[in-house]
PDB file of N, CA and C in Angstrom:
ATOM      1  N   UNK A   1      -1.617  -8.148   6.423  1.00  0.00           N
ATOM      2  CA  UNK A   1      -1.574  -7.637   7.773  1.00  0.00           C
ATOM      3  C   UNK A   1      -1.278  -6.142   7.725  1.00  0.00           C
ATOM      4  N   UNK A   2      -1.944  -5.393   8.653  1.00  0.00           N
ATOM      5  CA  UNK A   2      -1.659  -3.982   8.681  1.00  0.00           C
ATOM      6  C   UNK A   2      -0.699  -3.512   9.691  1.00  0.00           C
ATOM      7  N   UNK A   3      -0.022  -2.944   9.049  1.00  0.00           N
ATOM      8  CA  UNK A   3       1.482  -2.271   9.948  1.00  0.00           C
ATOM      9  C   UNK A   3       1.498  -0.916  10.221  1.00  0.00           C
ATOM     10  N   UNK A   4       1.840  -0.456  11.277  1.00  0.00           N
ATOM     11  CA  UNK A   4       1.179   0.469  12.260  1.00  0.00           C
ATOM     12  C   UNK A   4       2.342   0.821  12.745  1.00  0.00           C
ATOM     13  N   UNK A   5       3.025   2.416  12.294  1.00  0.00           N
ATOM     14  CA  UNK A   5       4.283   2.930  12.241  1.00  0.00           C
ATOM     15  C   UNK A   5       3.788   4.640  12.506  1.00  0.00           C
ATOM     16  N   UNK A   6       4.301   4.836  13.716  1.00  0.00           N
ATOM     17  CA  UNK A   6       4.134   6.320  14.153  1.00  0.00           C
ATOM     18  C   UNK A   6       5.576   7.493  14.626  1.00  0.00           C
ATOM     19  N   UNK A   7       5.180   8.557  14.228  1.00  0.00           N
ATOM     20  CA  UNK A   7       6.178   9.696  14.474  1.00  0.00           C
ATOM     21  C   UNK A   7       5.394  10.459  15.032  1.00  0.00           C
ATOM     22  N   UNK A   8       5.673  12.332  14.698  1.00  0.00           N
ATOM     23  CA  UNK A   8       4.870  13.327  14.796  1.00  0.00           C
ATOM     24  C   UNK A   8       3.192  12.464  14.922  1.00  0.00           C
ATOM     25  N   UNK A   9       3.225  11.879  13.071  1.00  0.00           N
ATOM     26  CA  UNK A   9       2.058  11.475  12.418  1.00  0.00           C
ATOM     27  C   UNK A   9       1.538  10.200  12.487  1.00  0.00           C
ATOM     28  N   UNK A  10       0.330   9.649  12.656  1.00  0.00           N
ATOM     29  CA  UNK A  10       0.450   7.841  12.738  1.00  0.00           C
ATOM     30  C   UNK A  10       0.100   7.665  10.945  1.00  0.00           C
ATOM     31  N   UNK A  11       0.789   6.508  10.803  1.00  0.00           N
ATOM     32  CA  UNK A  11       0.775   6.040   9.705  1.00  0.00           C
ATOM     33  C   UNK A  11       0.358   4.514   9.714  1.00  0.00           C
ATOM     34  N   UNK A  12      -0.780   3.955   8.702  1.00  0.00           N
ATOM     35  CA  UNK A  12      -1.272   2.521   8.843  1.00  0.00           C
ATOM     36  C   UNK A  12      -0.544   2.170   7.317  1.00  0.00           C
ATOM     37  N   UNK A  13      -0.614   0.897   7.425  1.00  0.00           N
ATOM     38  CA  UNK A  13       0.235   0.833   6.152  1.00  0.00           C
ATOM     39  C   UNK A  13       0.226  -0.850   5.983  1.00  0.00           C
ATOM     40  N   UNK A  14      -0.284  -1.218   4.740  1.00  0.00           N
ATOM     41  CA  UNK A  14      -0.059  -2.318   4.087  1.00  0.00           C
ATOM     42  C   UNK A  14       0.664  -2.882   2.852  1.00  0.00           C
ATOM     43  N   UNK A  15       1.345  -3.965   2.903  1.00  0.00           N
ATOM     44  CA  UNK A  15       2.277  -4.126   1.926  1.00  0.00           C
ATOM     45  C   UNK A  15       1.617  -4.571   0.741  1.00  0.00           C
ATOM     46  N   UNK A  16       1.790  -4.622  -0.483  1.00  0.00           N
ATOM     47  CA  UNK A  16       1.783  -4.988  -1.863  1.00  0.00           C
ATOM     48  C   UNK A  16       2.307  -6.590  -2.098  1.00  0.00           C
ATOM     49  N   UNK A  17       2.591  -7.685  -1.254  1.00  0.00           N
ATOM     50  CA  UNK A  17       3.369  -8.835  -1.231  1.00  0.00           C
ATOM     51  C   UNK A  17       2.898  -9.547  -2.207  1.00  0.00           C
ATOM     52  N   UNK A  18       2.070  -9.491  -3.183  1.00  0.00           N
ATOM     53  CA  UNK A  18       1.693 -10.776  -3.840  1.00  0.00           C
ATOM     54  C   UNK A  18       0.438 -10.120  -4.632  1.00  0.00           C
ATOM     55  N   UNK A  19       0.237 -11.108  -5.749  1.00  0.00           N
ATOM     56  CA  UNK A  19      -1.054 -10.533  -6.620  1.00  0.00           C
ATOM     57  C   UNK A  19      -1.895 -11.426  -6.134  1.00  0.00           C
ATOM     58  N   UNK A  20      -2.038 -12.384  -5.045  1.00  0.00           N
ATOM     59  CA  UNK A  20      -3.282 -13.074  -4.756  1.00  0.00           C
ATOM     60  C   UNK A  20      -4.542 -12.539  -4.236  1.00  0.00           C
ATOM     61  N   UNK A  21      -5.546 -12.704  -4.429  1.00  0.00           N
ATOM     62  CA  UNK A  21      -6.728 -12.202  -4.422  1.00  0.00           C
ATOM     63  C   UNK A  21      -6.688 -11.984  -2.806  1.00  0.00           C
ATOM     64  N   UNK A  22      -6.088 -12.833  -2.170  1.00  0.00           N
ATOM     65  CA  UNK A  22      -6.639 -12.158  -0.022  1.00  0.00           C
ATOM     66  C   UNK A  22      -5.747 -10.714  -0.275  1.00  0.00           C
ATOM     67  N   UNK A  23      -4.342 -10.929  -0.731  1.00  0.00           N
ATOM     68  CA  UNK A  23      -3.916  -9.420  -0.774  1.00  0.00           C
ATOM     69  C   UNK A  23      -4.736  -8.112  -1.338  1.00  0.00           C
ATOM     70  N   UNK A  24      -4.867  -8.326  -2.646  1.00  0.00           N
ATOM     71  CA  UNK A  24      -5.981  -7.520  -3.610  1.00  0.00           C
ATOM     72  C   UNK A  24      -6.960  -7.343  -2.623  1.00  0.00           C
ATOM     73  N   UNK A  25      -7.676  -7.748  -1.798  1.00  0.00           N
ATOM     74  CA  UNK A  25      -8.927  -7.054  -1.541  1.00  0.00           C
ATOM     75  C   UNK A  25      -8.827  -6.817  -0.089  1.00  0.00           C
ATOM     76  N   UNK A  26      -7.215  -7.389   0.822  1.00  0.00           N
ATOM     77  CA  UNK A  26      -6.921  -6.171   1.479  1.00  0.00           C
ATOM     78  C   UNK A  26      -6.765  -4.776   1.622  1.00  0.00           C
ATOM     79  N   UNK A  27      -5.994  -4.726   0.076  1.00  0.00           N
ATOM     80  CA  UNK A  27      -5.792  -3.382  -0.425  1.00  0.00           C
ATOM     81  C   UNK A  27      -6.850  -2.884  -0.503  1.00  0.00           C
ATOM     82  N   UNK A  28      -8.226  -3.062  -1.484  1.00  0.00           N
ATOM     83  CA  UNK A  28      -9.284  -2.735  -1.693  1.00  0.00           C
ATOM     84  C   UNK A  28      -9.733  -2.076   0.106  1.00  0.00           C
ATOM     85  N   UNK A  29     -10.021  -3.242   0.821  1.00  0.00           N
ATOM     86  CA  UNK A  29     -10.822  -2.840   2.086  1.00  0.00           C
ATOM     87  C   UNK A  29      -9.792  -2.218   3.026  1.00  0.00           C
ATOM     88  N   UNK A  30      -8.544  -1.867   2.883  1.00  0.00           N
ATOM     89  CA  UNK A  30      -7.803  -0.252   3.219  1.00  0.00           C
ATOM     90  C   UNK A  30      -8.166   1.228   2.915  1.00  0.00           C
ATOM     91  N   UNK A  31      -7.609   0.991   1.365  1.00  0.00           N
ATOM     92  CA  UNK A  31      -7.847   2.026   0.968  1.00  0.00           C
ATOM     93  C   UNK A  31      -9.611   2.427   0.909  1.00  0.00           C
ATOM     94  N   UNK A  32     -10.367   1.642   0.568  1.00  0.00           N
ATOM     95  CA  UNK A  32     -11.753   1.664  -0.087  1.00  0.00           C
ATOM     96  C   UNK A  32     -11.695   2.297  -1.036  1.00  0.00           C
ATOM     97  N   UNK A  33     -10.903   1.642  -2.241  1.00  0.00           N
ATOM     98  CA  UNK A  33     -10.116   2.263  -3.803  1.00  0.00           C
ATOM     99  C   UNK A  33      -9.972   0.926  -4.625  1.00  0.00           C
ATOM    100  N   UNK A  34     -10.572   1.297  -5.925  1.00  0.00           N
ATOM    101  CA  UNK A  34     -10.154  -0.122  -6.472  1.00  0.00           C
ATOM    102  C   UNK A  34      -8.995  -0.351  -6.684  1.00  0.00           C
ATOM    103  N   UNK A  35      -8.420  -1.632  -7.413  1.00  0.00           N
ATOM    104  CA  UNK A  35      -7.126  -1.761  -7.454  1.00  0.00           C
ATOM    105  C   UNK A  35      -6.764  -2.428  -8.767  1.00  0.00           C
ATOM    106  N   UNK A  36      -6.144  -2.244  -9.570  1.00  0.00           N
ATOM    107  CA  UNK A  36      -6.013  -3.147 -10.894  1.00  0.00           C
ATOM    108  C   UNK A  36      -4.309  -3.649 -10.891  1.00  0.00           C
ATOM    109  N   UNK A  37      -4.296  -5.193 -11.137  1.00  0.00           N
ATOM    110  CA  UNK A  37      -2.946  -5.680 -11.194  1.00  0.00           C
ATOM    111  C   UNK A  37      -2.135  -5.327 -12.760  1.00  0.00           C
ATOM    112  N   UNK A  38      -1.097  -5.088 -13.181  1.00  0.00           N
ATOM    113  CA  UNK A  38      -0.594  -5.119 -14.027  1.00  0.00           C
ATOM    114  C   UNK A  38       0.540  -6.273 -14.785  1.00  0.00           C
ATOM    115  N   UNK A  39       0.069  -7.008 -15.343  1.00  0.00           N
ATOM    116  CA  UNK A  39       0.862  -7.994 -15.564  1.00  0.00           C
ATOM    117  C   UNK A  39       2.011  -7.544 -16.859  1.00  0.00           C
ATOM    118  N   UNK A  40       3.235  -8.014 -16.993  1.00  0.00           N
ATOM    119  CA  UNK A  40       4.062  -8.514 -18.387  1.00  0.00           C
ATOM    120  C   UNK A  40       3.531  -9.206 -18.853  1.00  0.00           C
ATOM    121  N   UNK A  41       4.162  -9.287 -20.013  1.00  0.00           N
ATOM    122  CA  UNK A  41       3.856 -10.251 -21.098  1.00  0.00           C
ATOM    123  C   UNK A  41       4.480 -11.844 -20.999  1.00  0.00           C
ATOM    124  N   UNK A  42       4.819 -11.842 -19.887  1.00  0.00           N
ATOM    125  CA  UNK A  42       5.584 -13.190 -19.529  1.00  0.00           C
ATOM    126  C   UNK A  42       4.899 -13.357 -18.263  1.00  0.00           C
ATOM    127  N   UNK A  43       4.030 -12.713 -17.991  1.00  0.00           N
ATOM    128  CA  UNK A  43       2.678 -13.249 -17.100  1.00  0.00           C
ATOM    129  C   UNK A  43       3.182 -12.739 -15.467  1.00  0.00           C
ATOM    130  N   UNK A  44       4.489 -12.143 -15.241  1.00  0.00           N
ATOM    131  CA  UNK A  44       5.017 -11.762 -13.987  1.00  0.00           C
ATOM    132  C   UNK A  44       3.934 -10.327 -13.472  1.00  0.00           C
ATOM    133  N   UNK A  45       3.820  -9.907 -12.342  1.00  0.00           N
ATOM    134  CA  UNK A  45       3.226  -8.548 -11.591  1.00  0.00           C
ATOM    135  C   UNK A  45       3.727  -7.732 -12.367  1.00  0.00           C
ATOM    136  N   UNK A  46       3.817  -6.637 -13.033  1.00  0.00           N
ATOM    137  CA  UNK A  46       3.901  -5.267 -12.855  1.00  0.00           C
ATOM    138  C   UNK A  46       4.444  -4.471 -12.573  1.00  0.00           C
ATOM    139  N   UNK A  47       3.206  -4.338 -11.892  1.00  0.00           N
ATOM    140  CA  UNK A  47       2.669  -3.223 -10.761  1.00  0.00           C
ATOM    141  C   UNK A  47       1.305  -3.279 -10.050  1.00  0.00           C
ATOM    142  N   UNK A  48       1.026  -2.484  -9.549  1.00  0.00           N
ATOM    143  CA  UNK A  48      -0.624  -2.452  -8.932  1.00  0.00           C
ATOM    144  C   UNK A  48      -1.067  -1.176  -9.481  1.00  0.00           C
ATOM    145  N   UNK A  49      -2.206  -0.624  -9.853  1.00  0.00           N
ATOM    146  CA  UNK A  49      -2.427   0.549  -9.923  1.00  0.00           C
ATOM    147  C   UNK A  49      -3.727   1.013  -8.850  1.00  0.00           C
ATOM    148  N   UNK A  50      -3.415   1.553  -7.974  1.00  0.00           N
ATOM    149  CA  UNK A  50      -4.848   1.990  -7.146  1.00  0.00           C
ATOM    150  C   UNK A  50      -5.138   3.428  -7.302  1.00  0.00           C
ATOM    151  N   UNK A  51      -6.778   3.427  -7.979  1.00  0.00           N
ATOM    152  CA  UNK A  51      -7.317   4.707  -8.473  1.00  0.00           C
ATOM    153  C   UNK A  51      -8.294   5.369  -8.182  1.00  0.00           C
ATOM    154  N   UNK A  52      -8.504   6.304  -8.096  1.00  0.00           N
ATOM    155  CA  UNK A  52      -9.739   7.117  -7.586  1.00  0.00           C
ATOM    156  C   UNK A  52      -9.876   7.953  -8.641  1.00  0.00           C
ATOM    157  N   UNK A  53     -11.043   8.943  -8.495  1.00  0.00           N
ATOM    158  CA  UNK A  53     -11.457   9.881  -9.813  1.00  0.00           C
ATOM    159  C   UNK A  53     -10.250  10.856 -10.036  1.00  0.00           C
ATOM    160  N   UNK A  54      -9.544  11.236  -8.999  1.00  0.00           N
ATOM    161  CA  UNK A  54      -8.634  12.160  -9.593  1.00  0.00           C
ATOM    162  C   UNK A  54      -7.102  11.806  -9.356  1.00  0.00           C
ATOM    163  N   UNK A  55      -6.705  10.765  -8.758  1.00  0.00           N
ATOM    164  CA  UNK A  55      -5.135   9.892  -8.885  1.00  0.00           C
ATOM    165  C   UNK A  55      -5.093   8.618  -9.267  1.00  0.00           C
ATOM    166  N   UNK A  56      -3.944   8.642  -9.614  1.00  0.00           N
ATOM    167  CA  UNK A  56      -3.707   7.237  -9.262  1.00  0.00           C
ATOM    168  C   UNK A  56      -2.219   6.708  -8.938  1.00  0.00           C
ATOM    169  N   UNK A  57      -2.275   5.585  -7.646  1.00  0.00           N
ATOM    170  CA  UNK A  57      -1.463   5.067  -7.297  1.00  0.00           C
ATOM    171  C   UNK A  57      -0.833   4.214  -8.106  1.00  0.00           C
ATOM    172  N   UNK A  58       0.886   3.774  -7.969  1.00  0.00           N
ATOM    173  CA  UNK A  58       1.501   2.766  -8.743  1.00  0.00           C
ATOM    174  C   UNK A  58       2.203   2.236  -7.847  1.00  0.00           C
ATOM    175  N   UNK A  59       1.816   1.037  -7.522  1.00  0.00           N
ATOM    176  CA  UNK A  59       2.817   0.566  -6.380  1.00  0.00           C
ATOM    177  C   UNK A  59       3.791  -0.780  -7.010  1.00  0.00           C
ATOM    178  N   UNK A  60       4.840  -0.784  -6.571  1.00  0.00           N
ATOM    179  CA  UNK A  60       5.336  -1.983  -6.914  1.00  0.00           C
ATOM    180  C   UNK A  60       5.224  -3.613  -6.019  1.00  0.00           C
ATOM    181  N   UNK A  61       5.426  -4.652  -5.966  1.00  0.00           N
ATOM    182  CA  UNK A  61       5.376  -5.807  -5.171  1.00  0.00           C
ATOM    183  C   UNK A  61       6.744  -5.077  -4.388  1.00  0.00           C
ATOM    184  N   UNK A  62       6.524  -5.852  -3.074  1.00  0.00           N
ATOM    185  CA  UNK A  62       7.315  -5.396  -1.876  1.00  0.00           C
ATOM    186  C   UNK A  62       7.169  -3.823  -1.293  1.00  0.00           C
ATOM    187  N   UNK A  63       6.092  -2.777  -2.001  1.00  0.00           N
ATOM    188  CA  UNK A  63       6.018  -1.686  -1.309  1.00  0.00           C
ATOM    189  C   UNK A  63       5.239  -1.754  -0.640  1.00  0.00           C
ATOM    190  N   UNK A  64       4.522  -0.712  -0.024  1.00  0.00           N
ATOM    191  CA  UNK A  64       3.938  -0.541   0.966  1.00  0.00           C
ATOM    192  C   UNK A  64       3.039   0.779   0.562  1.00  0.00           C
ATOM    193  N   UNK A  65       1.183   0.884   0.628  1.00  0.00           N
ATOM    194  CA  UNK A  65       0.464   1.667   0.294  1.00  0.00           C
ATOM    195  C   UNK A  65       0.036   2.303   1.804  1.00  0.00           C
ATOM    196  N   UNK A  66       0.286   3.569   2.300  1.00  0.00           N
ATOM    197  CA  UNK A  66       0.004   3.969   3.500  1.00  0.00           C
ATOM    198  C   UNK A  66      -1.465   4.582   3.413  1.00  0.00           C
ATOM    199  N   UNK A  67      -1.820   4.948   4.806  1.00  0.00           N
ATOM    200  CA  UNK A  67      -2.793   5.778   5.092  1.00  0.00           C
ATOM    201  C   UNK A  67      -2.733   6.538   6.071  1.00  0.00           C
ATOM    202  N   UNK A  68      -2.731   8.079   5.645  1.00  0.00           N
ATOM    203  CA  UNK A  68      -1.910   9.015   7.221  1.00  0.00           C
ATOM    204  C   UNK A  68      -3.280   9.272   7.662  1.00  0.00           C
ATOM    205  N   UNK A  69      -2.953   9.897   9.081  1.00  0.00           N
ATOM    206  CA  UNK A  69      -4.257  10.433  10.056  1.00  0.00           C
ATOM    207  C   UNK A  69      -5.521  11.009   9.078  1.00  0.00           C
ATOM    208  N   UNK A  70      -4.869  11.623   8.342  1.00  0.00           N
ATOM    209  CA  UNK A  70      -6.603  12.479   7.443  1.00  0.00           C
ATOM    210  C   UNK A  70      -7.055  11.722   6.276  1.00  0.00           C
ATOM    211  N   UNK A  71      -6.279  10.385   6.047  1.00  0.00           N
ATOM    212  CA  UNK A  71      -6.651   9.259   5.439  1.00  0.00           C
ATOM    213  C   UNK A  71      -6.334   9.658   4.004  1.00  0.00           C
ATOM    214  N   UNK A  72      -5.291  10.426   3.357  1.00  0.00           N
ATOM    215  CA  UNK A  72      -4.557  10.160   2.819  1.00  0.00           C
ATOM    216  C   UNK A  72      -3.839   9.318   2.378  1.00  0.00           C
ATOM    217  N   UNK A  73      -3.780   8.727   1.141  1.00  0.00           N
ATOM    218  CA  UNK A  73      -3.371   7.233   0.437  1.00  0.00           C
ATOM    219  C   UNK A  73      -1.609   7.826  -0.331  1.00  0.00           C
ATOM    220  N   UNK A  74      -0.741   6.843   0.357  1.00  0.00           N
ATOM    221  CA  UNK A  74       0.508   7.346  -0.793  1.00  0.00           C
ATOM    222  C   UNK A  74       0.992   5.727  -0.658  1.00  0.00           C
ATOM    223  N   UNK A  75       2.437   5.979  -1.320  1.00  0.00           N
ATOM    224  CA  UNK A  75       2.984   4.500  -1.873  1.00  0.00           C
ATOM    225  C   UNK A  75       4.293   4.951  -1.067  1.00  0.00           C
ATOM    226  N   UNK A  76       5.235   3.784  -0.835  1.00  0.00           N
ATOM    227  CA  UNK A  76       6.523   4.305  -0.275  1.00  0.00           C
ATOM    228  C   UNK A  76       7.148   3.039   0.144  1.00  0.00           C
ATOM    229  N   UNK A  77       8.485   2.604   0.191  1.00  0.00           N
ATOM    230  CA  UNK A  77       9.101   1.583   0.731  1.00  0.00           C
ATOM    231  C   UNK A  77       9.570   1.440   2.404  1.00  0.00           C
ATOM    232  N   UNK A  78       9.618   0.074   2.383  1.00  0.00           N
ATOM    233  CA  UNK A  78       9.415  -0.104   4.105  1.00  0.00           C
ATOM    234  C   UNK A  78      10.956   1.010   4.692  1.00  0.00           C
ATOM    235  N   UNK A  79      11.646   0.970   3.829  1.00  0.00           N
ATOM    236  CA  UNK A  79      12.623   2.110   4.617  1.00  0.00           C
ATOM    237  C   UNK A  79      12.655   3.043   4.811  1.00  0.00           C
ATOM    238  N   UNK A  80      11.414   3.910   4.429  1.00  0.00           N
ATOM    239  CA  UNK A  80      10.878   5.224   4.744  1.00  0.00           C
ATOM    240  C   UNK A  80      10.002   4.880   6.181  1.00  0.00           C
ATOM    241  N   UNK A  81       9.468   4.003   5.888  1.00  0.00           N
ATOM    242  CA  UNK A  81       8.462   3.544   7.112  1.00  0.00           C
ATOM    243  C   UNK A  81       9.142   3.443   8.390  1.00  0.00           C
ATOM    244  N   UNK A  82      10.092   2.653   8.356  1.00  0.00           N
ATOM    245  CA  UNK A  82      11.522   2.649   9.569  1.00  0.00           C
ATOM    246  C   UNK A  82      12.203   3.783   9.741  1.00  0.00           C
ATOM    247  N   UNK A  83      12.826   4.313   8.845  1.00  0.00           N
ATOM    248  CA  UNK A  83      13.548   5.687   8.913  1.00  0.00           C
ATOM    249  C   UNK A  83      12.796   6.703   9.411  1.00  0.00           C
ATOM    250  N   UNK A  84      11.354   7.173   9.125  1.00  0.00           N
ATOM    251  CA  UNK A  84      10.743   8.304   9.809  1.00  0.00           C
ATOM    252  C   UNK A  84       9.636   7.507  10.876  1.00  0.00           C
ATOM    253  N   UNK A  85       9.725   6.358  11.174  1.00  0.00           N
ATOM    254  CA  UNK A  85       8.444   5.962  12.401  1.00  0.00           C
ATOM    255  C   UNK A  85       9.119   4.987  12.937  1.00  0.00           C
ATOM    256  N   UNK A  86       8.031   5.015  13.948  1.00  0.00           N
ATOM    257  CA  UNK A  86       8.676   3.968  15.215  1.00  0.00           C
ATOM    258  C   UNK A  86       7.252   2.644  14.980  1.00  0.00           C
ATOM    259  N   UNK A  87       7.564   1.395  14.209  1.00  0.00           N
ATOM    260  CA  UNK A  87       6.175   0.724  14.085  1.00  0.00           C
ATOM    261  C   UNK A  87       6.265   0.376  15.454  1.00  0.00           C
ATOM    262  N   UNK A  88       4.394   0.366  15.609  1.00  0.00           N
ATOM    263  CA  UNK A  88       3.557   0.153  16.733  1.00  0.00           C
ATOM    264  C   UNK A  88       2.688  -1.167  17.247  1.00  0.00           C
ATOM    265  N   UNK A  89       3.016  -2.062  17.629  1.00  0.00           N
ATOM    266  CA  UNK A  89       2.437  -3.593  17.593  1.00  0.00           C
ATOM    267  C   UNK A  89       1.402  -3.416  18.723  1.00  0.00           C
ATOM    268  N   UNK A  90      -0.105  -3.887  17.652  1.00  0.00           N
ATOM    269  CA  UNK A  90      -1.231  -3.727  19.005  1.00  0.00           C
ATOM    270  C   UNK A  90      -1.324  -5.164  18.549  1.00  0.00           C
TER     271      UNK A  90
END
């Protein structure tokens, strides 16, 4: 689900909750960025890595990958999201 948190700036923003494939290709059809899971060696998540030709994202499970007004991609935890925005329920 996409979460919709505004200040000055609007910010869209989806969480990282799970390595299951409906999540994964939420992320994918957000960002329009691929996404690669990172597993341990004891088969647990990671991380996520979402990449484009010249970054790349590292998100952890339970963060949150935003997208600001000029569609800018960053990573950040939901207490930044609360602390600088007011989320917006349409």
């Amino acid at each position: 689900m996409i979460r919709i948190f505004k200040s000055k700036e609007r910010l869209e923003a989806v969480a990282f909750s799970d390595s299951t494939k409906d999540i994964i290709q939420a992320i994918i059809a957000f960002t329009g960025l691929s996404v690669t899971v990172e597993y341990a060696t004891d088969g647990t998540v990671r991380a996520g890595l979402i990449k484009n030709v010249s970054s790349v994202h590292i998100v952890n499970l339970g963060q949150f990958i935003y997208k600001d007004s000029e569609g800018n991609i960053g990573v950040c935890d939901l207490d930044y999201l609360r602390d600088g925005f007011e989320e917006i329920t349409e």
